[in-house]
Protein backbone atom coordinates (compact mmCIF):
# COMPACT_ATOMS: atom_id res chain seq x y z
CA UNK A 1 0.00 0.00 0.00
CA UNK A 2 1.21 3.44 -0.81
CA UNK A 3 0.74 6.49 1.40
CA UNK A 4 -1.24 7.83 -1.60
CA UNK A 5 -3.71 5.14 -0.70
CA UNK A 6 -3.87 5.48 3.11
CA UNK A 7 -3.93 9.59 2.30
CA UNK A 8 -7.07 9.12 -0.02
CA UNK A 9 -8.88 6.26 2.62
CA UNK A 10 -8.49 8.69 4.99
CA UNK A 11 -9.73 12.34 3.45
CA UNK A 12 -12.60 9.56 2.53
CA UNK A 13 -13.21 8.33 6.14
CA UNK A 14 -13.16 12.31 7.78
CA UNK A 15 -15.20 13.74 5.07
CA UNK A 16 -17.67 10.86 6.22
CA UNK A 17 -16.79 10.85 10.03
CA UNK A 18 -15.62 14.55 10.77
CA UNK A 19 -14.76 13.72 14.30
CA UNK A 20 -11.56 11.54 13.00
CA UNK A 21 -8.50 12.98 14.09
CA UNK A 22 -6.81 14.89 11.75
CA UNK A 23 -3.66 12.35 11.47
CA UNK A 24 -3.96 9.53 9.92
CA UNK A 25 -3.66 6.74 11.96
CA UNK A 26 -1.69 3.34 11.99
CA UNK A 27 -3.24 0.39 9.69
CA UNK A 28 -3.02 -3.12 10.47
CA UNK A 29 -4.84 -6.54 9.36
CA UNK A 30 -6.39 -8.42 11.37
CA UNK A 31 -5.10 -12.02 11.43
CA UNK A 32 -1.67 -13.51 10.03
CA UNK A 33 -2.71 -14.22 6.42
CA UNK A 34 -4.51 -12.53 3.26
CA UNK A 35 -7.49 -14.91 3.90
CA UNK A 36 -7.48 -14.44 7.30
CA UNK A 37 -7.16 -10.70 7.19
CA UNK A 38 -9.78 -10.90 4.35
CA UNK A 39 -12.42 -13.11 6.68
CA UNK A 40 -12.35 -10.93 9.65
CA UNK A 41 -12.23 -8.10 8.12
CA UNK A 42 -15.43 -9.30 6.74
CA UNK A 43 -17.04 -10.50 10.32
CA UNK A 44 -16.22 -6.58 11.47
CA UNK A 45 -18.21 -5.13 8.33
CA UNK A 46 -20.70 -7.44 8.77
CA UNK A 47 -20.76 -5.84 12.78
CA UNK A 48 -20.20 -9.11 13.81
CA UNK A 49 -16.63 -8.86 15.20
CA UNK A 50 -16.47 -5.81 17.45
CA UNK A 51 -13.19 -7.89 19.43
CA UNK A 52 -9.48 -8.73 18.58
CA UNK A 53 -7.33 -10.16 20.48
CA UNK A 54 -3.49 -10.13 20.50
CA UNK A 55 -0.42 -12.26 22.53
CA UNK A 56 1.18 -9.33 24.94
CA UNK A 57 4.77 -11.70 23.67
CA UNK A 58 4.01 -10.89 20.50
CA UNK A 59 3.35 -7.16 20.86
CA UNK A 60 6.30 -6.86 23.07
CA UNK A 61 8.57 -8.95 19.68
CA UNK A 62 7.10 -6.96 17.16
CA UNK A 63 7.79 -3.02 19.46
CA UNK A 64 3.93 -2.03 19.25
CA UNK A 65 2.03 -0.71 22.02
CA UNK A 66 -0.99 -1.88 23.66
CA UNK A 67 -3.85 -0.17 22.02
CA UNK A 68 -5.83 2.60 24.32
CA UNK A 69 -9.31 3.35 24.83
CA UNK A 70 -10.24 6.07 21.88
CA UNK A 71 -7.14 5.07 19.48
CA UNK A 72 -8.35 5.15 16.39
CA UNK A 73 -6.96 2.04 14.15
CA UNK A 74 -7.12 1.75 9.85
CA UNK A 75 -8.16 -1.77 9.30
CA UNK A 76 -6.45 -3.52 6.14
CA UNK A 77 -7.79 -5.89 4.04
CA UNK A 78 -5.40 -9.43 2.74
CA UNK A 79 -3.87 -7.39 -0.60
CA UNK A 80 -3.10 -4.31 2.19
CA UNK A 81 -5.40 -1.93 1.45
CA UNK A 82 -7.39 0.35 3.90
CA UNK A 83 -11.06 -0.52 4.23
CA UNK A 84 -12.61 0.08 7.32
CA UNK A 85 -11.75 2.44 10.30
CA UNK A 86 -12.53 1.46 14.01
CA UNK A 87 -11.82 2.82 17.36
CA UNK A 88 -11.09 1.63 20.87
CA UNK A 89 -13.20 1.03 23.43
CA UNK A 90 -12.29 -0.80 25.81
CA UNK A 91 -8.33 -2.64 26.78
CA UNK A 92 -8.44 -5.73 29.09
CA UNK A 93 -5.04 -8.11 29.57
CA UNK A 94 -5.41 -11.60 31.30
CA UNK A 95 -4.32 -15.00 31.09
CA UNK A 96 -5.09 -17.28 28.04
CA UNK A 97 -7.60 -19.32 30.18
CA UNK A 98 -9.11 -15.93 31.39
CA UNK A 99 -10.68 -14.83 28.08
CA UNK A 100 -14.10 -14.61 29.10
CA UNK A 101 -16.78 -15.68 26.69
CA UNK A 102 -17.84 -12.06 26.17
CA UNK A 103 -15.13 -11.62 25.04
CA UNK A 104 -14.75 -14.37 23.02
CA UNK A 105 -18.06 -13.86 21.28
CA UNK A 106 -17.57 -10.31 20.17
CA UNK A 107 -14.55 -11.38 17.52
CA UNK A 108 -17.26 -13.47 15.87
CA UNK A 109 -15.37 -16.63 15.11
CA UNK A 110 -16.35 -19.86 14.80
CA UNK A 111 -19.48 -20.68 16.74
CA UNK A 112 -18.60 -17.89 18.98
CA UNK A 113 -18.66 -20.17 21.98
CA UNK A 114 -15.25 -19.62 24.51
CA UNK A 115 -14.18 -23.31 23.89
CA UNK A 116 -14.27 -22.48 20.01
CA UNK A 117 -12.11 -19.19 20.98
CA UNK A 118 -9.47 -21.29 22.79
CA UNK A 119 -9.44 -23.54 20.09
CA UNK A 120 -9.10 -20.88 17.11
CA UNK A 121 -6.15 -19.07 19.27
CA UNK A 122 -4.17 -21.83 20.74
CA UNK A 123 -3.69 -23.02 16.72
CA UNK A 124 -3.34 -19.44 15.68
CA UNK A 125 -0.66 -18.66 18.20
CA UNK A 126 1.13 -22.06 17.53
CA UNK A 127 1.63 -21.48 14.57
CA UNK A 128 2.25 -17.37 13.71
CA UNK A 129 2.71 -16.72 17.72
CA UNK A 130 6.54 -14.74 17.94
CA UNK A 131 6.98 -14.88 21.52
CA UNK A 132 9.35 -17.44 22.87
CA UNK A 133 7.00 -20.34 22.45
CA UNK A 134 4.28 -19.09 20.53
CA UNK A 135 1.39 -20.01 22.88
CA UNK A 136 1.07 -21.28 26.53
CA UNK A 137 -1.88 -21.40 28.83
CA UNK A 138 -0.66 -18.57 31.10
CA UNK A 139 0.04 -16.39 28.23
CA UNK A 140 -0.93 -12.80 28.64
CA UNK A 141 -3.85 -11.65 25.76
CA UNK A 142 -4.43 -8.25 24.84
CA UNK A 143 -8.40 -8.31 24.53
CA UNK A 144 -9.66 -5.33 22.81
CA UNK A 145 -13.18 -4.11 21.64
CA UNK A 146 -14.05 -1.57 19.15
CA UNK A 147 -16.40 0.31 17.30
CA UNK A 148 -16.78 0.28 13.26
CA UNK A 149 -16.17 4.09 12.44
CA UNK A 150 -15.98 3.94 8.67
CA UNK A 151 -16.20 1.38 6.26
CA UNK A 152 -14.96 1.24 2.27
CA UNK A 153 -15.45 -1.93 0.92
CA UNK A 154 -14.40 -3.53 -1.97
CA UNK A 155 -14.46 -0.55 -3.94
CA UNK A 156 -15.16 3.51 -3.82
């Protein structure tokens, strides 16, 4: 994606939404993959995912911050290219087997059940997890919720 792009996606989103900062925030996909990026990207148009979560070990590897209440986020799609914009609204870090089933119902995977959360995250982090040893039951997650501000999908 160029900063042309992200410039553009953004006069778009605070022409729509002119309570958007003025800077343009940082974009990230959701999920490890172009499908998976593509798929919940999806579930949060859809207003079905209004959660993320993320390993603290693998914020901590990669040098981001954990997010704030009221940070506004861009939301990438698989191919990189801005598509939604959400913001923050609420930050809450336990334990793996501390998720609660709010929480896991409000990213919108699966059957949205907290056994089908632990499931879907445990393989997720076992596999793309950058932290020492990728996943472990005591594992600190970053469980974030957010609000769809803006949305610009496939095409506009």
């Amino acid at each position: 994606m160029t900063d042309a792009i992200l410039e553009r996606f953004w006069t778009n989103a605070r022409r729509a939404v002119p309570t958007l900062p003025e800077a343009v925030p940082e974009a990230w996909a959701i999920g490890a993959t172009e499908s998976q990026a593509d798929e919940l990207l999806a579930l949060v148009l859809e207003g079905v995912k209004t959660g993320t979560a993320a390993a603290m070990q693998d914020l901590l590897a990669d040098g981001e911050a954990v997010p704030k209440v009221g940070q506004v986020s861009v939301i990438l799609d698989g191919r990189d290219q801005p598509r939604a914009v959400i913001v923050t609204t609420a930050v809450e870090i336990v334990p793996f087997t501390e998720v609660s089933a709010e929480h896991a119902r409000s990213e919108g995977e699966g059957d949205r059940t907290l056994a089908a959360w632990h499931e879907i995250h445990e393989e997720f982090w076992r596999e793309h997890g950058r932290g020492a040893d990728g996943f472990s039951e005591d594992m600190l997650v970053v469980c974030e919720r957010f609000r769809l501000m803006y949305a610009q999908w496939p095409h506009t």
